[in-house]
C-alpha atoms as a PDB file:
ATOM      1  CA  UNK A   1     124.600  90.073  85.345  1.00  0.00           C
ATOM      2  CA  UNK A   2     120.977  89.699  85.510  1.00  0.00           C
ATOM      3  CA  UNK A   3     120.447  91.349  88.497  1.00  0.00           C
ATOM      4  CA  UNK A   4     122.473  94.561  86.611  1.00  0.00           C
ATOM      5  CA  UNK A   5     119.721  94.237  83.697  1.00  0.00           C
ATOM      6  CA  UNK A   6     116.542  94.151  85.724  1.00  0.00           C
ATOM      7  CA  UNK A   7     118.012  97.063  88.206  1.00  0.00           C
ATOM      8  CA  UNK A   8     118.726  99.140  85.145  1.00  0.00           C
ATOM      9  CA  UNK A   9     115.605  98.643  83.179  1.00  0.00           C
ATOM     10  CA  UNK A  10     113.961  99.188  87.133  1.00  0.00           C
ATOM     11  CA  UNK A  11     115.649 102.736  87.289  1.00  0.00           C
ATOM     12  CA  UNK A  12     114.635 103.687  83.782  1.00  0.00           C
ATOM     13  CA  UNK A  13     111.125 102.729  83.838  1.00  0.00           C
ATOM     14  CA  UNK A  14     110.630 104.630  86.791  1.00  0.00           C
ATOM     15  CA  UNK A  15     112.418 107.629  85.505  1.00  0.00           C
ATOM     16  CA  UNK A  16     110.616 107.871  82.489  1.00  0.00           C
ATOM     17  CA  UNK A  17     107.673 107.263  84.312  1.00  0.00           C
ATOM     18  CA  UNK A  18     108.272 109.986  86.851  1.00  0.00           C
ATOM     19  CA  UNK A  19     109.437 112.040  84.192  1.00  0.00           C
ATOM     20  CA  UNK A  20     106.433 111.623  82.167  1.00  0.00           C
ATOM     21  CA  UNK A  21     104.039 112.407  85.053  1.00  0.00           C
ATOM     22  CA  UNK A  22     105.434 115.713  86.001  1.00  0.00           C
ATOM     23  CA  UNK A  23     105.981 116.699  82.233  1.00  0.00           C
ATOM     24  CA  UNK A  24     102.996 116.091  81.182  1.00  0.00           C
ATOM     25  CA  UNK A  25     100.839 117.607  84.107  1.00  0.00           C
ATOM     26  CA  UNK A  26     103.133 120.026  85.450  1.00  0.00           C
ATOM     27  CA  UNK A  27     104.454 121.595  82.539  1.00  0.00           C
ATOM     28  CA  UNK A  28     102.947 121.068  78.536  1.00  0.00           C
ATOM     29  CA  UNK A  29      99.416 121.342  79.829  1.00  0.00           C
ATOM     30  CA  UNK A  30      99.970 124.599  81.623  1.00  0.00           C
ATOM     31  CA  UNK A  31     101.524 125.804  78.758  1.00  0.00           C
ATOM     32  CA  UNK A  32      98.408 124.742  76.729  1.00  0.00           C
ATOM     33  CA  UNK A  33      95.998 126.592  79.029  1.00  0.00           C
ATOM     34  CA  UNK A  34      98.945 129.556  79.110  1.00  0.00           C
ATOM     35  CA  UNK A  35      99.733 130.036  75.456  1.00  0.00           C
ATOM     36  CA  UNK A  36      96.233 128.635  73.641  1.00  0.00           C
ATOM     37  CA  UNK A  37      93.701 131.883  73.398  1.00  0.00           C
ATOM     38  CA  UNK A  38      91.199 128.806  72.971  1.00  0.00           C
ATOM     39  CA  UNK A  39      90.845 127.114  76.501  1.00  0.00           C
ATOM     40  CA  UNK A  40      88.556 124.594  74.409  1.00  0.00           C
ATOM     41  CA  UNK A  41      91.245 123.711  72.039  1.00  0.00           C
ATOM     42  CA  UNK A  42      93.591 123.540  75.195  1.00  0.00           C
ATOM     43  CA  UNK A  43      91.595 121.078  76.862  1.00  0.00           C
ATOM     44  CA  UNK A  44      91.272 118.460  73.736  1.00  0.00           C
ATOM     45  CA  UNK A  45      95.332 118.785  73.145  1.00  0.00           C
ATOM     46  CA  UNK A  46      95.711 118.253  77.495  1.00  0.00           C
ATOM     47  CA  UNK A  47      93.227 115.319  77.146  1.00  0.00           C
ATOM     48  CA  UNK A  48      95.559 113.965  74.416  1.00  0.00           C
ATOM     49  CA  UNK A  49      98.486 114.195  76.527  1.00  0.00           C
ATOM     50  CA  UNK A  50      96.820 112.950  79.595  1.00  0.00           C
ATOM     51  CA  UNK A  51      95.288 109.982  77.463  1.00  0.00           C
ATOM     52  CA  UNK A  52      98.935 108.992  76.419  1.00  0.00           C
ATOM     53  CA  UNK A  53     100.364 109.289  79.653  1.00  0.00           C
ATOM     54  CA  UNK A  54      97.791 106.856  81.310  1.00  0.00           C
ATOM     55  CA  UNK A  55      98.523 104.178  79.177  1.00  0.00           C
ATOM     56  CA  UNK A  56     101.945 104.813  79.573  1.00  0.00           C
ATOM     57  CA  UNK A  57     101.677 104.631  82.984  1.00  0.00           C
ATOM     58  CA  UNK A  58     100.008 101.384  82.573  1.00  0.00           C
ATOM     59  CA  UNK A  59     102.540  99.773  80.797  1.00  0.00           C
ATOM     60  CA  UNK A  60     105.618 101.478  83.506  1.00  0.00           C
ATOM     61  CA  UNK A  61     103.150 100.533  85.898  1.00  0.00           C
ATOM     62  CA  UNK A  62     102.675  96.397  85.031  1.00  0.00           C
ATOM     63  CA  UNK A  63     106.639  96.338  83.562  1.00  0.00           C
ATOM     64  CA  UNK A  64     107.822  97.826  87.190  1.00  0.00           C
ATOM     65  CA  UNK A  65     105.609  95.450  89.026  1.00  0.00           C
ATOM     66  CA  UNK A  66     106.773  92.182  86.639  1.00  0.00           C
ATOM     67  CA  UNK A  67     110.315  93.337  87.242  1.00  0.00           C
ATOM     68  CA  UNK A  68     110.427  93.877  91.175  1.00  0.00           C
ATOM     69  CA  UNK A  69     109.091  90.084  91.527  1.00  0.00           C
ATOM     70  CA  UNK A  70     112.222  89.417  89.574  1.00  0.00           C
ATOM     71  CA  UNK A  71     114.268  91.203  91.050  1.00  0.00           C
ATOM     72  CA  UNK A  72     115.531  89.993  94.984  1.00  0.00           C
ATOM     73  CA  UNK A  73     118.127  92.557  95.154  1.00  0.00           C
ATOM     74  CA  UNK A  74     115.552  95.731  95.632  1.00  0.00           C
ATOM     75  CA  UNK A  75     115.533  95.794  99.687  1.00  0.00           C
ATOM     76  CA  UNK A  76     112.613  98.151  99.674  1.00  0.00           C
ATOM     77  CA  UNK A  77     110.769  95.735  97.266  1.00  0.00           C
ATOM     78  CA  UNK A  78     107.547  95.456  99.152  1.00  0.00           C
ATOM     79  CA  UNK A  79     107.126  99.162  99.901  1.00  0.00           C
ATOM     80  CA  UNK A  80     108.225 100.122  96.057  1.00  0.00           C
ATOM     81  CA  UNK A  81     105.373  97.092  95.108  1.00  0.00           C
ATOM     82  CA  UNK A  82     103.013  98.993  96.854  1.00  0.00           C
ATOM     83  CA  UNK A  83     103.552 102.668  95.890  1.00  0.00           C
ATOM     84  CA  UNK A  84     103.699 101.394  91.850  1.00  0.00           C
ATOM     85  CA  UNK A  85      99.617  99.508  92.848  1.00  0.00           C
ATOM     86  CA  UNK A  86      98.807 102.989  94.828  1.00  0.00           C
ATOM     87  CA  UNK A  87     100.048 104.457  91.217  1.00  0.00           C
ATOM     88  CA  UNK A  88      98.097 102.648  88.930  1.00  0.00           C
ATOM     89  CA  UNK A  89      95.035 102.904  90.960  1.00  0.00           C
ATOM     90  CA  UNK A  90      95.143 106.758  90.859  1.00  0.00           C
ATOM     91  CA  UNK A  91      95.355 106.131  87.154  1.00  0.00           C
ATOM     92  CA  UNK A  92      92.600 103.949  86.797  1.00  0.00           C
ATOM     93  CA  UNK A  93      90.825 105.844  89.031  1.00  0.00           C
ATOM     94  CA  UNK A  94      91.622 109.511  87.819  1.00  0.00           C
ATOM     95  CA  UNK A  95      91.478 109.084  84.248  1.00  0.00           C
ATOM     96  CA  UNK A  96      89.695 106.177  83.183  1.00  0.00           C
ATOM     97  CA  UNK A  97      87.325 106.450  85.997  1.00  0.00           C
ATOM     98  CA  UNK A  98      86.758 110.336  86.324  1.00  0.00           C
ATOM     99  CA  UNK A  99      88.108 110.969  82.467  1.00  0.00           C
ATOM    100  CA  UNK A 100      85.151 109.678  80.797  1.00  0.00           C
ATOM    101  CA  UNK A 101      82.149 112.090  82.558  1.00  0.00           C
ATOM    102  CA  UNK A 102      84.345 115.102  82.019  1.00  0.00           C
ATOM    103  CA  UNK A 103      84.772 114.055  78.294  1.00  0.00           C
ATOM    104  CA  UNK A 104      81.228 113.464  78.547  1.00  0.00           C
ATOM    105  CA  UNK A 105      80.210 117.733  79.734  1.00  0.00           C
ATOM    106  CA  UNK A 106      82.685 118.759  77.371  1.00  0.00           C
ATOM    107  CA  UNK A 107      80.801 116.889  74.319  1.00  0.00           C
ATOM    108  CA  UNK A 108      77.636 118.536  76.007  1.00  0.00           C
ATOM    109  CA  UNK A 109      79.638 122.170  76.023  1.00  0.00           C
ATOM    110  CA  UNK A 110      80.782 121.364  72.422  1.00  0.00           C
ATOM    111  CA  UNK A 111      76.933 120.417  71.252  1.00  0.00           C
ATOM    112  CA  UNK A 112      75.864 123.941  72.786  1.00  0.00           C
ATOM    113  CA  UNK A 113      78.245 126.115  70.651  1.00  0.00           C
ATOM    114  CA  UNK A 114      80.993 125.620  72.967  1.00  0.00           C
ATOM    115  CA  UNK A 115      79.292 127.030  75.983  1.00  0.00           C
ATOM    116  CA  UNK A 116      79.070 125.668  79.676  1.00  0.00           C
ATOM    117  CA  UNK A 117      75.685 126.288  81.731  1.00  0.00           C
ATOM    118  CA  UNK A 118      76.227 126.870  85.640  1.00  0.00           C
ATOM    119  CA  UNK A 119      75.715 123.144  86.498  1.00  0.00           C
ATOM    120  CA  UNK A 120      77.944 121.816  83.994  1.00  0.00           C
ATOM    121  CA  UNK A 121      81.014 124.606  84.783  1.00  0.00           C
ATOM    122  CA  UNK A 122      79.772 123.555  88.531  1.00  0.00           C
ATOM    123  CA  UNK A 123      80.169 119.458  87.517  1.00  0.00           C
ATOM    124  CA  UNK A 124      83.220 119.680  85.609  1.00  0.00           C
ATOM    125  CA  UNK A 125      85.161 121.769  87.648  1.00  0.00           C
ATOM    126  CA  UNK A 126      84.272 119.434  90.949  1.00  0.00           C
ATOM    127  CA  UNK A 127      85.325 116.205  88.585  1.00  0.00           C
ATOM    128  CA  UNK A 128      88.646 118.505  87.623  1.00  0.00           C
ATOM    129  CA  UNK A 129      89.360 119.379  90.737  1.00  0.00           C
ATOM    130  CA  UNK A 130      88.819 115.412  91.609  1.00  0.00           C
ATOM    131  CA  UNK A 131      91.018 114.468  89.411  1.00  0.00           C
ATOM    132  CA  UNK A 132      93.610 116.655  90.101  1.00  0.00           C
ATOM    133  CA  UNK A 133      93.786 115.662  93.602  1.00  0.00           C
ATOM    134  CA  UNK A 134      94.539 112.086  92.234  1.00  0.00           C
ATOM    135  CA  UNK A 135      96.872 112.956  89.827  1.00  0.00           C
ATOM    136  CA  UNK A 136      98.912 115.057  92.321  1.00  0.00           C
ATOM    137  CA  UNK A 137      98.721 112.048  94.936  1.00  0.00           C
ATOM    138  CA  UNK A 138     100.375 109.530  91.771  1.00  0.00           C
ATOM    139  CA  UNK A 139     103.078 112.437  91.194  1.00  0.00           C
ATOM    140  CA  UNK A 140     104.413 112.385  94.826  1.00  0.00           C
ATOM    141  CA  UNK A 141     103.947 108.716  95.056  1.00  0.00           C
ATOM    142  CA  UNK A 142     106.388 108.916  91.789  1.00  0.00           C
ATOM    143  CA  UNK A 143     108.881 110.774  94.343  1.00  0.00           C
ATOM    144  CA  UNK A 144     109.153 108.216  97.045  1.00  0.00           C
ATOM    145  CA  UNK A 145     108.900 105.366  94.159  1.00  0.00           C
ATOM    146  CA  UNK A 146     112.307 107.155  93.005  1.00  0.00           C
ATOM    147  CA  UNK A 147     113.713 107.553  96.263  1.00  0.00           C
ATOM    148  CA  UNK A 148     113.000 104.267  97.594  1.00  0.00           C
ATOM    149  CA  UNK A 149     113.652 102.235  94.411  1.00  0.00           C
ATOM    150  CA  UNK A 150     117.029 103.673  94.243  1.00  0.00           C
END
């Protein structure tokens, strides 16, 4: 019976952490950018979202790594141990390493009337582009997590 409970709350952690991730930045904040004639405003509301789903992806990622060590009946438990660490390193790494300088040219843009210079476009769009990479590396890992975890 307590093997039933942890693989159940295993599946739906991951789900709604999967879930979450491709929500999140593969559908509401391209709407933002799509639907919002302010790209600023866009950005602070995708920030928001992104903000929320790191933590949440903390938490999946801590619960899922408390429950697998529980759990003896997940064959694939060292693999799935390692793809939920690779996870929460992208996050650390993509939004509350990377996260903070691009808040940190958009306060500058703000400050100047809203307006990017060369350089800072040039800066933020390298960081972006950064962090991106990361957060599409965390979404596939969320596919073999699923597939493996199963």
């Amino acid at each position: 019976m307590r093997f039933y409970f942890l693989r159940l709350a295993r599946t739906l952690l991951i789900t709604f952490w999967a879930g979450s991730l491709w929500t999140v930045g593969y559908l509401a904040a391209p709407l933002l950018f799509a639907t919002l004639p302010d790209r600023m405003l866009a950005g602070t509301i995708a920030g928001s979202l992104f903000r929320a789903e790191a933590w949440l992806s903390l938490a999946c990622g801590i619960l899922l790594l408390a429950i697998f060590r529980s759990d003896t009946t997940l064959q694939s438990r060292t693999i799935c141990t390692r793809i939920v660490i690779g996870m929460l390193i992208c996050v650390v790494v993509g939004y509350f390493g990377l996260q903070p300088f691009m808040a940190e040219i958009r306060a500058a843009a703000a400050q100047a009337g809203g307006v990017m210079d060369d350089a800072m476009r040039m800066r933020f769009g390298v960081l972006h582009g950064v962090a991106s990479v990361i957060y599409l590396l965390q979404s596939v890992a969320a596919i073999v997590l699923v597939l493996k975890a199963r």
